[in-house]
C-alpha atoms as a PDB file:
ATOM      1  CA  UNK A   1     -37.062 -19.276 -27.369  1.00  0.00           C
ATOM      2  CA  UNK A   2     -36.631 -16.105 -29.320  1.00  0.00           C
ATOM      3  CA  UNK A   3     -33.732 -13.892 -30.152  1.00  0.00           C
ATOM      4  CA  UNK A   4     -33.769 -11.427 -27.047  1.00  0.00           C
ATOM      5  CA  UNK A   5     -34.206 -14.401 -24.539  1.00  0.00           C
ATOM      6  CA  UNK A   6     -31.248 -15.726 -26.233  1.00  0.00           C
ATOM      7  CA  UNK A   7     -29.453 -13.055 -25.903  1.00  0.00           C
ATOM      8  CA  UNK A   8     -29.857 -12.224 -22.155  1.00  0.00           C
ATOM      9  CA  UNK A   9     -29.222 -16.008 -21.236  1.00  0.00           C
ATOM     10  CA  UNK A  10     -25.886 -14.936 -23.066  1.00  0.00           C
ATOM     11  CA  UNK A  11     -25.191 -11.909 -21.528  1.00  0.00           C
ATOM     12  CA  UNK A  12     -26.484 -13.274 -18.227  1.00  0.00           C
ATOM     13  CA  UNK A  13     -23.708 -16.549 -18.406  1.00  0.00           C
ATOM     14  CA  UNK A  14     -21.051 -13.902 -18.607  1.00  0.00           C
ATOM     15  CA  UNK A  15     -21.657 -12.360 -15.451  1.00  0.00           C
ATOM     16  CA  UNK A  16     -21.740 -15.933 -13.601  1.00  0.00           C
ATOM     17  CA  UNK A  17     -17.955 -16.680 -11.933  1.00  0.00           C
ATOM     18  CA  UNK A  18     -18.734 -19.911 -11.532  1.00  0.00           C
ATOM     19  CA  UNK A  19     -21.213 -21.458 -13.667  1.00  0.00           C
ATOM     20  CA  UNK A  20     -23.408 -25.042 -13.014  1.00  0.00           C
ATOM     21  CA  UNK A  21     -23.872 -27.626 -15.219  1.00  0.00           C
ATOM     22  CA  UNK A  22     -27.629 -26.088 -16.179  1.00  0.00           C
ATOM     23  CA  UNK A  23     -25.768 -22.677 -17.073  1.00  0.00           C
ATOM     24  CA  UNK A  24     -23.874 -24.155 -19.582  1.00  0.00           C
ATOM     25  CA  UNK A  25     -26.267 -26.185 -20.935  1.00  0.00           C
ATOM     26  CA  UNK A  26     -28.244 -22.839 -21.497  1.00  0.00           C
ATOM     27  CA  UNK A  27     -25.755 -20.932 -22.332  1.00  0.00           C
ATOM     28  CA  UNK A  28     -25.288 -23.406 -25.377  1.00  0.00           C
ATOM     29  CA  UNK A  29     -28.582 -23.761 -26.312  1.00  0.00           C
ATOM     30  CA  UNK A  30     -29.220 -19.953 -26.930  1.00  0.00           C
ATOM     31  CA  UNK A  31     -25.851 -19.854 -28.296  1.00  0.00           C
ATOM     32  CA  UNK A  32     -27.037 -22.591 -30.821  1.00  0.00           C
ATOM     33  CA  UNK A  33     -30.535 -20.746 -31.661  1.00  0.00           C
ATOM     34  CA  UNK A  34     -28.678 -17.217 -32.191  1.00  0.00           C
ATOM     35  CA  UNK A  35     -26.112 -18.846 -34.528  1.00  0.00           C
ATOM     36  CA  UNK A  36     -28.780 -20.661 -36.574  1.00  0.00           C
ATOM     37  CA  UNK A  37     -31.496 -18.187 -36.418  1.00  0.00           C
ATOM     38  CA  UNK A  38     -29.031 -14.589 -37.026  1.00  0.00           C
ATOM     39  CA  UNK A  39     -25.526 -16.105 -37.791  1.00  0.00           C
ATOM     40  CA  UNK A  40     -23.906 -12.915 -36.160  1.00  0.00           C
ATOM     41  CA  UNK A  41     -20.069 -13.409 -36.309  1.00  0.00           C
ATOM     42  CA  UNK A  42     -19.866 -11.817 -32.801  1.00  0.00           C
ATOM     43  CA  UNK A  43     -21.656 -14.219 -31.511  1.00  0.00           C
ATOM     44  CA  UNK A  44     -20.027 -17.176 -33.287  1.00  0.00           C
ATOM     45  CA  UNK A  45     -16.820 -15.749 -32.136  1.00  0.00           C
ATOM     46  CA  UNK A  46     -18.125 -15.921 -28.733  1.00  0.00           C
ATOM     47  CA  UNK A  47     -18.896 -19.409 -28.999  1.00  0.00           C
ATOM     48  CA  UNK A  48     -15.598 -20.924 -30.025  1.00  0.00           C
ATOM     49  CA  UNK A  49     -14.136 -18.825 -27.183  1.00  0.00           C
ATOM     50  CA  UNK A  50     -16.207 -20.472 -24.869  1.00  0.00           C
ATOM     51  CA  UNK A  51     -14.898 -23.775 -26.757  1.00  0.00           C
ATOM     52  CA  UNK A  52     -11.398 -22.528 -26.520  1.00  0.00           C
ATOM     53  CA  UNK A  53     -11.812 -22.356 -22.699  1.00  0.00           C
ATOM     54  CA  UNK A  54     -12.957 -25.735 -22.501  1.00  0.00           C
ATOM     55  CA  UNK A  55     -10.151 -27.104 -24.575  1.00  0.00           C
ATOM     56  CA  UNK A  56     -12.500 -28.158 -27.300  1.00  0.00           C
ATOM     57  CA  UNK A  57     -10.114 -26.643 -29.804  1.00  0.00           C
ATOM     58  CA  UNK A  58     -11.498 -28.490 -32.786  1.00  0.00           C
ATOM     59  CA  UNK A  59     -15.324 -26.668 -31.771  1.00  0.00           C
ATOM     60  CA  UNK A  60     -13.464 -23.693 -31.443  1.00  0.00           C
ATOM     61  CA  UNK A  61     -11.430 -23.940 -34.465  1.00  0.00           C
ATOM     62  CA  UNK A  62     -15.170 -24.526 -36.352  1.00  0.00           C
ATOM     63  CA  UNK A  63     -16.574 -21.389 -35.150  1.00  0.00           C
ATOM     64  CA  UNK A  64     -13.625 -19.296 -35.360  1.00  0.00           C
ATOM     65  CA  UNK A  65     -13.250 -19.961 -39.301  1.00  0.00           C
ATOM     66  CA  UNK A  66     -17.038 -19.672 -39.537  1.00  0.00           C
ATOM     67  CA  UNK A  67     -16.548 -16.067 -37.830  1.00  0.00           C
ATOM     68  CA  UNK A  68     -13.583 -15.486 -39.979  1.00  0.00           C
ATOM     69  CA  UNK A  69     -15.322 -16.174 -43.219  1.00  0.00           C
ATOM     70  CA  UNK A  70     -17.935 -13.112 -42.559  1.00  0.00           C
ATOM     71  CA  UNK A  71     -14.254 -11.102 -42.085  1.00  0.00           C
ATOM     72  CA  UNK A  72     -14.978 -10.789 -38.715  1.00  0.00           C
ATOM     73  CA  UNK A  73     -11.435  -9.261 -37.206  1.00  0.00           C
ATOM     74  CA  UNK A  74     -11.690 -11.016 -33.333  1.00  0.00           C
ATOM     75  CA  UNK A  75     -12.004 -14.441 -35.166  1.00  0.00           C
ATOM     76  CA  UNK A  76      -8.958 -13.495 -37.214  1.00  0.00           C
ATOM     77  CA  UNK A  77      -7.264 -12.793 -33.512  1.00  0.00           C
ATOM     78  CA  UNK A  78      -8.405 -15.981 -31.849  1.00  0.00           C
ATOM     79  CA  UNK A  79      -7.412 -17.984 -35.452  1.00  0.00           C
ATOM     80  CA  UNK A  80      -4.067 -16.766 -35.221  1.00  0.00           C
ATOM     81  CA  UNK A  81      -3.919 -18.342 -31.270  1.00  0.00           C
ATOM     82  CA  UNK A  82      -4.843 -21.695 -32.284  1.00  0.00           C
ATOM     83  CA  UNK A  83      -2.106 -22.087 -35.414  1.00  0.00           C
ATOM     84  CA  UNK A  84       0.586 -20.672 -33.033  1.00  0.00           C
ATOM     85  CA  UNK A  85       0.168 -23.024 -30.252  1.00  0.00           C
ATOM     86  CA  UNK A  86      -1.157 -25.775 -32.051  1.00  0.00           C
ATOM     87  CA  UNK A  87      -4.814 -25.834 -30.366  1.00  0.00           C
ATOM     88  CA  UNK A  88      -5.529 -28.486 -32.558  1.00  0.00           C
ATOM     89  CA  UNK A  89      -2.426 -30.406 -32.594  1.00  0.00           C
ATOM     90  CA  UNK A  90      -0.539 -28.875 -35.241  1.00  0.00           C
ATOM     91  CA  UNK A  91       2.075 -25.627 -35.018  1.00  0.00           C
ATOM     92  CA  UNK A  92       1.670 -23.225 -38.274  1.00  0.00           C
ATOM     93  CA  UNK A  93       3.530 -20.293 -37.822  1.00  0.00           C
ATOM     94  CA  UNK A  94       2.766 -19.339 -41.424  1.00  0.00           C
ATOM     95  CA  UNK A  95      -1.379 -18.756 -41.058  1.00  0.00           C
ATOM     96  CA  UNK A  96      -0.532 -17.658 -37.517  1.00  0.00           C
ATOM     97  CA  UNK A  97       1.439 -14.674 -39.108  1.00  0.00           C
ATOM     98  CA  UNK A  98      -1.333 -13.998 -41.891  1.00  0.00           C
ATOM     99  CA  UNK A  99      -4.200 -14.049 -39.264  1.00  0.00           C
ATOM    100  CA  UNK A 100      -2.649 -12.198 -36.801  1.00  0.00           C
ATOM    101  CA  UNK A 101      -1.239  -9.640 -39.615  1.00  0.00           C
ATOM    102  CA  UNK A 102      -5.415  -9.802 -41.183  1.00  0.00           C
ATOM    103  CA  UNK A 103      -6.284  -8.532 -37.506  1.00  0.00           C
ATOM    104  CA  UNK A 104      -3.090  -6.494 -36.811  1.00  0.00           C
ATOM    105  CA  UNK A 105      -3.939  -4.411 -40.074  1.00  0.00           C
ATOM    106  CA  UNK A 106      -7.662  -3.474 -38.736  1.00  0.00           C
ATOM    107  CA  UNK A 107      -6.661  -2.121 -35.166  1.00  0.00           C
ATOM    108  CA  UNK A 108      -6.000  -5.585 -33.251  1.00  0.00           C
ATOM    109  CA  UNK A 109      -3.568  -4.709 -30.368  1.00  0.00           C
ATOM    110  CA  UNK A 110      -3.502  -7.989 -29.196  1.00  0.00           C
ATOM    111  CA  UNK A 111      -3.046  -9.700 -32.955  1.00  0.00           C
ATOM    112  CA  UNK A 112       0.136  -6.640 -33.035  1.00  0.00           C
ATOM    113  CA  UNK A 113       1.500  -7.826 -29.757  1.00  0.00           C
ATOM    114  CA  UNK A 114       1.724 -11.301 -30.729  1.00  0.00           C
ATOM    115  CA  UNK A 115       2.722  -9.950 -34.297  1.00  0.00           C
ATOM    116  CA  UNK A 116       6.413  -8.466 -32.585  1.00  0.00           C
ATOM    117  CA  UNK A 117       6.439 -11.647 -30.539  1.00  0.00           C
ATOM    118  CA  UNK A 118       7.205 -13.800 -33.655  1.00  0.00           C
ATOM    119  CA  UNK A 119       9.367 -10.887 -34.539  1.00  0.00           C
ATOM    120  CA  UNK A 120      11.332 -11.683 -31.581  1.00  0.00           C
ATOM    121  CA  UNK A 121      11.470 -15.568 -31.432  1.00  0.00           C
ATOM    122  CA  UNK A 122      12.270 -15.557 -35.203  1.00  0.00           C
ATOM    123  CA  UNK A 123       8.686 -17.644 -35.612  1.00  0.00           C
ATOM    124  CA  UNK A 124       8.312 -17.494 -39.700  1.00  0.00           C
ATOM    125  CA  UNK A 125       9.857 -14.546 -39.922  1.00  0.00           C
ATOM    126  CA  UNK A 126      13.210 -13.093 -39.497  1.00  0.00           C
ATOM    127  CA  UNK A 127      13.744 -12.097 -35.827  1.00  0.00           C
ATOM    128  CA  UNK A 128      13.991  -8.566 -35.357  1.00  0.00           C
ATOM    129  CA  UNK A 129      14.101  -7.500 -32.284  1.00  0.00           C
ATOM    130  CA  UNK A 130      13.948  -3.827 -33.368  1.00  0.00           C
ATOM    131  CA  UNK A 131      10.883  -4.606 -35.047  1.00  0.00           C
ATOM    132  CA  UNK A 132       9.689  -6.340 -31.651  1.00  0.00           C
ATOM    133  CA  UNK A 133      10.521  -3.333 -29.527  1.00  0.00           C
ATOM    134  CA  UNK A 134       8.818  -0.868 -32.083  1.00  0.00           C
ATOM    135  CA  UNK A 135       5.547  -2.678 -32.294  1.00  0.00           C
ATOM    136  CA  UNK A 136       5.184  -3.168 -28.837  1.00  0.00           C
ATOM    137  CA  UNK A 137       6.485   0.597 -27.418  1.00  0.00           C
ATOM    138  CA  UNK A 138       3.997   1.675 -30.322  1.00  0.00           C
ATOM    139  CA  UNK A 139       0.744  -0.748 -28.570  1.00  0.00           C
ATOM    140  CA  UNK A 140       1.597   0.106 -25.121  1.00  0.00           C
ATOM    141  CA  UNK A 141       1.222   4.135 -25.832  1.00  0.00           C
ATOM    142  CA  UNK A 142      -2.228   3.196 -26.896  1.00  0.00           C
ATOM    143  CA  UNK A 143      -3.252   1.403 -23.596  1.00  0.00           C
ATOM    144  CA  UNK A 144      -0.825   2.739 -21.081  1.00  0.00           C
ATOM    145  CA  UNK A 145      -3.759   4.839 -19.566  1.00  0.00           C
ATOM    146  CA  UNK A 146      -6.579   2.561 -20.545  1.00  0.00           C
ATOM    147  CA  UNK A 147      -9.354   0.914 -17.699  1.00  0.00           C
ATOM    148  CA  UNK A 148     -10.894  -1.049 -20.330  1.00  0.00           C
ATOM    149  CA  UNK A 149     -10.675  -4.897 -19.404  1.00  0.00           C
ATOM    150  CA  UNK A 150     -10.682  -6.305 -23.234  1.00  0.00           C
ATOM    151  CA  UNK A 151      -7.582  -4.277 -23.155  1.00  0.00           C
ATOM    152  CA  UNK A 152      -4.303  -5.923 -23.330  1.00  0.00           C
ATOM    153  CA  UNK A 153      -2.299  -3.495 -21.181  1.00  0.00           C
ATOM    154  CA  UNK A 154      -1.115  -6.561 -18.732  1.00  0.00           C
ATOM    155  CA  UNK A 155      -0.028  -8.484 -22.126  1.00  0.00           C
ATOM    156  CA  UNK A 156       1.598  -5.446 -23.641  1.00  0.00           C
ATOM    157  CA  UNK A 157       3.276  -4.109 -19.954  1.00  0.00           C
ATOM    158  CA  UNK A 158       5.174  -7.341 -19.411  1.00  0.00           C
ATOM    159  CA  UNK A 159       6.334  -7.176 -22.851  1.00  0.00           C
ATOM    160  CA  UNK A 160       7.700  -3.513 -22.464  1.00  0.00           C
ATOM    161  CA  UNK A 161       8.711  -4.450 -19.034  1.00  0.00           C
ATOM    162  CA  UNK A 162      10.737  -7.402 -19.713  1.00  0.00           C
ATOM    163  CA  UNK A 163      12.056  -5.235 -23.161  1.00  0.00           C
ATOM    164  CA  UNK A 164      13.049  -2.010 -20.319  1.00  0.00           C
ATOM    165  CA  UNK A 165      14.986  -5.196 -18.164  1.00  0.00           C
ATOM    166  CA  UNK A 166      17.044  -5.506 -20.977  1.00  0.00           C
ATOM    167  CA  UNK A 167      18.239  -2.151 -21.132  1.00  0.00           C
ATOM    168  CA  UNK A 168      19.045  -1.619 -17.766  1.00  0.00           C
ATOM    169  CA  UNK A 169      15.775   0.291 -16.690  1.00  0.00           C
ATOM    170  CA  UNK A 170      15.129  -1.447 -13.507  1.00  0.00           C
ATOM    171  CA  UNK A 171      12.194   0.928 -12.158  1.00  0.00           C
ATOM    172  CA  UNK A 172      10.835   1.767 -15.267  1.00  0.00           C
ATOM    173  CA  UNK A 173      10.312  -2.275 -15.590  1.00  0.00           C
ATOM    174  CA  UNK A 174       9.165  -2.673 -12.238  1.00  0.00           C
ATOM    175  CA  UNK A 175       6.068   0.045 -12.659  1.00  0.00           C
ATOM    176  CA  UNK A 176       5.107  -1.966 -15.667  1.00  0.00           C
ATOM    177  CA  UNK A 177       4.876  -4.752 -13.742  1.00  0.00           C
ATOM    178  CA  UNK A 178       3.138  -3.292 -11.244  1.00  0.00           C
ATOM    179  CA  UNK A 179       0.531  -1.792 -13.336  1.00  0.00           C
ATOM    180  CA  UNK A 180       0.372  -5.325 -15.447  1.00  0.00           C
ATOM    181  CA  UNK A 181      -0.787  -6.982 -12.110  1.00  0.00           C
ATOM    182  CA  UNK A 182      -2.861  -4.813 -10.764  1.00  0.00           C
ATOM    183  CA  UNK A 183      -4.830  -4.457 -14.259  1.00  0.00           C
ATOM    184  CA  UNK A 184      -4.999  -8.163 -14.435  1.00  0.00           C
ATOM    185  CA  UNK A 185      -6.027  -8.836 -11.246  1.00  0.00           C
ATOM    186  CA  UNK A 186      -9.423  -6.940 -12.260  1.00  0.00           C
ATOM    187  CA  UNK A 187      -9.537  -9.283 -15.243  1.00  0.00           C
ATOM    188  CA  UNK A 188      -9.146 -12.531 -13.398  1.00  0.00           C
ATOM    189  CA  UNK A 189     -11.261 -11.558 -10.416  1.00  0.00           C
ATOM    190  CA  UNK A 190     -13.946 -11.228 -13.270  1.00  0.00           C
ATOM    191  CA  UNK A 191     -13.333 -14.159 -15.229  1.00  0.00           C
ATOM    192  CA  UNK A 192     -10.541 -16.661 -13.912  1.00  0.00           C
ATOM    193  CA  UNK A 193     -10.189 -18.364 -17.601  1.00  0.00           C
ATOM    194  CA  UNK A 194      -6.713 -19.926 -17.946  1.00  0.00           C
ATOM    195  CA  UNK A 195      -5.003 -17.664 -20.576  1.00  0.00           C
ATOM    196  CA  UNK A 196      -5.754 -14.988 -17.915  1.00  0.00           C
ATOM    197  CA  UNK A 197      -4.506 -16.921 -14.814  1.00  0.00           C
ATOM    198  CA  UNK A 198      -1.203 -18.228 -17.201  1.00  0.00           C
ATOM    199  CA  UNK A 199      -0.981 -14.240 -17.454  1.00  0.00           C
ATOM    200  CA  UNK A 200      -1.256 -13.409 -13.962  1.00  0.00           C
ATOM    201  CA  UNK A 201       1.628 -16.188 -13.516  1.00  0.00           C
ATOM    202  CA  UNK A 202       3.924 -14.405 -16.140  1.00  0.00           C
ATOM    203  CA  UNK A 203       3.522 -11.047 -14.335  1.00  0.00           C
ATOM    204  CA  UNK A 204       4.183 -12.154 -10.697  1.00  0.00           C
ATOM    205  CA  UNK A 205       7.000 -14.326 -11.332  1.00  0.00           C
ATOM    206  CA  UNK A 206       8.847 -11.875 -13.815  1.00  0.00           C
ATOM    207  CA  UNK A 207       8.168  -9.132 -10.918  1.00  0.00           C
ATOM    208  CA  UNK A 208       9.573 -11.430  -8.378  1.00  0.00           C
ATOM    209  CA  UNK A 209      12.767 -11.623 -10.117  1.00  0.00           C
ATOM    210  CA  UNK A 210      13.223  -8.047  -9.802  1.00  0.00           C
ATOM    211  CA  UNK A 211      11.899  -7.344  -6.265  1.00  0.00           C
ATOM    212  CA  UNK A 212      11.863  -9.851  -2.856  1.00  0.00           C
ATOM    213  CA  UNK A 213       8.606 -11.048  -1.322  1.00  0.00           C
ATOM    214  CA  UNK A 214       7.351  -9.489   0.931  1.00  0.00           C
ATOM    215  CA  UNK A 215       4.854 -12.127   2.734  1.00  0.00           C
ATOM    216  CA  UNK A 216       3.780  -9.160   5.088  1.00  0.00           C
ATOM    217  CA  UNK A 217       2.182  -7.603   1.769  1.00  0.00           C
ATOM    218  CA  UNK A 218       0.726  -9.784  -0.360  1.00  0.00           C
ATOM    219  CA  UNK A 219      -2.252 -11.011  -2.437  1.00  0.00           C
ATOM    220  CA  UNK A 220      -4.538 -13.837  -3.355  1.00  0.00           C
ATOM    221  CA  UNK A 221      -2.611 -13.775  -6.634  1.00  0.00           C
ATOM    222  CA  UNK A 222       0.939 -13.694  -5.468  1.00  0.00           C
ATOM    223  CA  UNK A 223       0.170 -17.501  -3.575  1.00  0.00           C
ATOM    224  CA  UNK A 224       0.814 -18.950  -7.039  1.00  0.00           C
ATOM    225  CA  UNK A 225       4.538 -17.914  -6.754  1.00  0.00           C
ATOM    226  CA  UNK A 226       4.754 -18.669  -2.826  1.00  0.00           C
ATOM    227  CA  UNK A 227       3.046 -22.470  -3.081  1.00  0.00           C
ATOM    228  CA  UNK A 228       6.157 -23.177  -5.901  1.00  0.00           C
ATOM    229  CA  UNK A 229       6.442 -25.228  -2.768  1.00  0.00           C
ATOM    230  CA  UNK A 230       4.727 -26.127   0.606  1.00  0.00           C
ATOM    231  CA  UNK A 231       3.551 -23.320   3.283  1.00  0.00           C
ATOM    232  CA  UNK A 232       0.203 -22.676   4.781  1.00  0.00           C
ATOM    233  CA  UNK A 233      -1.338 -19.273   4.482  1.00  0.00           C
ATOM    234  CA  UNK A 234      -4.354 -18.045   6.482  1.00  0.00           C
ATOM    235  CA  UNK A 235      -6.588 -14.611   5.062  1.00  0.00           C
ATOM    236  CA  UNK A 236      -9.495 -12.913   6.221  1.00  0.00           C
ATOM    237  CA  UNK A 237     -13.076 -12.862   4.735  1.00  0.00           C
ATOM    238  CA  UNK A 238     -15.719 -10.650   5.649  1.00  0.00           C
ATOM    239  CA  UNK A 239     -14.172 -11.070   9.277  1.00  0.00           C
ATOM    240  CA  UNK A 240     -13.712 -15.352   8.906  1.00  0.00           C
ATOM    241  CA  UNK A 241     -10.601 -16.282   8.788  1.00  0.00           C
ATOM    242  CA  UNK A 242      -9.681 -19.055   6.255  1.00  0.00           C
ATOM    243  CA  UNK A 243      -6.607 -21.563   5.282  1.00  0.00           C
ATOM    244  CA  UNK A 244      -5.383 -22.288   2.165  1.00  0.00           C
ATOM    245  CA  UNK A 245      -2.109 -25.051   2.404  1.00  0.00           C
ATOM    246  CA  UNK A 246       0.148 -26.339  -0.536  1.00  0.00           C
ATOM    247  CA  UNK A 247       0.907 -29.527   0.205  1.00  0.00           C
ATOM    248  CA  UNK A 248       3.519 -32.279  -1.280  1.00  0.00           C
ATOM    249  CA  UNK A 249       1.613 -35.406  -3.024  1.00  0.00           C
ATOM    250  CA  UNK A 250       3.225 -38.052  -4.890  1.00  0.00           C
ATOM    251  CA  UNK A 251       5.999 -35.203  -5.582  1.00  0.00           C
ATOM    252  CA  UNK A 252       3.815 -32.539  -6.699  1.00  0.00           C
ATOM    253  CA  UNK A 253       2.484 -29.923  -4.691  1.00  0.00           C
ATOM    254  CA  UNK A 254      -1.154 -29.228  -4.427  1.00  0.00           C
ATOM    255  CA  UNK A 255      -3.612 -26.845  -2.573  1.00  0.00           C
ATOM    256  CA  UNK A 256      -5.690 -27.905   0.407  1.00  0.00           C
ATOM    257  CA  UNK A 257      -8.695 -25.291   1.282  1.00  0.00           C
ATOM    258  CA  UNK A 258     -11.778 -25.865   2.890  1.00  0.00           C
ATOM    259  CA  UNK A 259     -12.102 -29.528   3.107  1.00  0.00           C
ATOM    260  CA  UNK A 260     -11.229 -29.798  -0.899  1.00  0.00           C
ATOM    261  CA  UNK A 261      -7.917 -30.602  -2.130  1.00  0.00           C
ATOM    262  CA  UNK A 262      -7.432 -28.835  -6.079  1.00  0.00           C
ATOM    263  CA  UNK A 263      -4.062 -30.121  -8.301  1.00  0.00           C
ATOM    264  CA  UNK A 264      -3.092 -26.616  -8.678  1.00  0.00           C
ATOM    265  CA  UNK A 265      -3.258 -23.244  -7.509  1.00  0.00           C
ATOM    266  CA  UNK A 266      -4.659 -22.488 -11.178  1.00  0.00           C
ATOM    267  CA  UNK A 267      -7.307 -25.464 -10.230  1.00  0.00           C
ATOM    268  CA  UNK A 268      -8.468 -23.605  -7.078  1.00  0.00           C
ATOM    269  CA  UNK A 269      -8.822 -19.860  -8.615  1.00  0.00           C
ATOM    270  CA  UNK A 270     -11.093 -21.513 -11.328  1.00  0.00           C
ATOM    271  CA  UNK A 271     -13.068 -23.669  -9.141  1.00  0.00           C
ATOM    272  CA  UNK A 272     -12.526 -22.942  -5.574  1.00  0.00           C
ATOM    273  CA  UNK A 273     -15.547 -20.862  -3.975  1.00  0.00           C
ATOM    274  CA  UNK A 274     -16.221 -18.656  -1.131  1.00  0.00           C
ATOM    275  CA  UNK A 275     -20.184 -19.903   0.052  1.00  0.00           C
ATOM    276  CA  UNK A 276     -21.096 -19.374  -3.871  1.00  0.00           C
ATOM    277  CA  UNK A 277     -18.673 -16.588  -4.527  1.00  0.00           C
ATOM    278  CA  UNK A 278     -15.440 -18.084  -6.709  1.00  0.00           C
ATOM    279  CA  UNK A 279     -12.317 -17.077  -5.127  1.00  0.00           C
ATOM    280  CA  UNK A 280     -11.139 -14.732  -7.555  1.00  0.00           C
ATOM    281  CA  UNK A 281     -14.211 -12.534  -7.264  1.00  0.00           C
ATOM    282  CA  UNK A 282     -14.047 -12.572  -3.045  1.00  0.00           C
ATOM    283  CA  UNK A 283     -10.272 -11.934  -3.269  1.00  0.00           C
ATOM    284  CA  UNK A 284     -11.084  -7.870  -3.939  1.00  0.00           C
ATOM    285  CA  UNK A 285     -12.085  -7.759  -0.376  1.00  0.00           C
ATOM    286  CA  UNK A 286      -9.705 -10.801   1.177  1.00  0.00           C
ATOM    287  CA  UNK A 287      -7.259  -9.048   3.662  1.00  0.00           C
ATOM    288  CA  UNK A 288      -4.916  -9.967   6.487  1.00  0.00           C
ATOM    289  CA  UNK A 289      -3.064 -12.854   4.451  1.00  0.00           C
ATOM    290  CA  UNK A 290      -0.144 -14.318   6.595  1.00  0.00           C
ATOM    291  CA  UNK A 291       2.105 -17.117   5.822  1.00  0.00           C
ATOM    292  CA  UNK A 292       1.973 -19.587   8.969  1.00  0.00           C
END
């Protein structure tokens, strides 16, 4: 192997929805032979992502500080994630502020964001919910018109829109909302990690607060607030129609489709497929949902 076959094995894994056993296992090994061979922090970065996605938060927490110690701003980002929800088994609200302020201070919208969150929960510092509303009115201006997936103008819309709820702007909350799902839809229809589907699940159900279902116009997406409890839902699919059913088992409800049954409607947007095309991806063109 050699640094450019690496790197498109890399490059190559990211484009996969839903990748096999083999793709991971080359996706690591090129990972492993950039790190050792170039030691780019990008890279690294990358790889205790992909750690962080498998829950292997101590791998991630290795590669992250190995990023961090080349002052690599993302790994100061993805750092301040794991002390602030305790990845590795321990809260620290304390280097959560200092990474996410190390980041923050070199242009990192989404270490700011979470910067006016502790603001607001009172997390190490002092809340200041001033503070919270000025740091996030003053990120959203700088993606409200933004198409750029890495982005975090879902993140920073259900912020403002939850902030404009509070002060009695109903439609001005609503749009956000709006724009928060429809951004994030392109985002999880791409990659259905679980930060992005727990994100997706933030927007619906704080939009569904505000506004009723409609269940004559609806989404792949909005299923995970209709299967809070048992219904059955057929779609079209490049003109086949298809079931998906939330059932009740041993008290919990999970989701029947195509022959498989999946814990969660989380479970089924990261591993149910379409032939070999994962869910998210073929919902773009899914159409004619109906609630039977």
């Amino acid at each position: 192997m050699n640094a450019r076959t690496a790197k498109k094995i890399v490059y190559d894994f990211y484009d996969i929805s839903c990748p096999t056993k083999e793709d991971r296992f080359q996706f690591c090994k090129a990972m492993d032979y950039i790190i050792e061979s170039e030691r780019l922090p990008e890279f690294i970065t990358g790889y205790g992502s992909y750690y962080y996605e498998q829950s292997r938060f101590d791998l991630a927490l290795r590669y992250y500080e190995m990023a961090a110690e080349m002052n690599y701003v993302p790994a100061y980002e993805c750092l301040g994630y794991i002390w602030y929800y305790g990845r590795t088994g321990k809260v620290d609200y304390k280097k959560a502020f200092e990474c996410f302020s190390f980041a923050m201070e070199r242009g990192s919208l989404v270490a700011a964001y979470k910067i006016a969150d502790m603001y607001k929960n009172g997390y190490y510092v002092k809340k200041d919910e001033k503070k919270n509303i000025e740091i996030v009115e003053g990120v959203y201006e700088k993606v409200k018109d933004s198409d750029f997936l890495g982005d975090p103008v879902a993140a920073v819309s259900l912020r403002l829109a939850r902030i404009r709820k509070e002060q009695g702007r109903r439609e001005e909350a609503i749009d956000l909302l709006l724009r928060a799902k429809n951004f994030q839809k392109s985002i999880v229809n791409y990659h259905s990690f679980f930060g992005d589907l727990k994100m997706m699940e933030d927007v619906v159900f704080e939009l569904y607060s505000m506004v009723d279902f409609d269940e004559k116009d609806m989404d792949l997406f909005d299923l995970i607030y209709l299967f809070r409890k048992p219904a059955s839902v057929t779609f079209w699919y490049k003109q086949k129609q298809y079931e998906i059913d939330a059932v009740t088992s041993e008290g919990k409800i999970c989701i029947r489709f195509d022959g498989k049954t999946y814990p969660s409607m989380f479970d089924l947007l990261q591993k149910g497929r379409i032939g070999t095309v994962g869910l998210p991806a073929a919902g773009r063109i899914m159409y004619g949902f109906e609630v039977k």
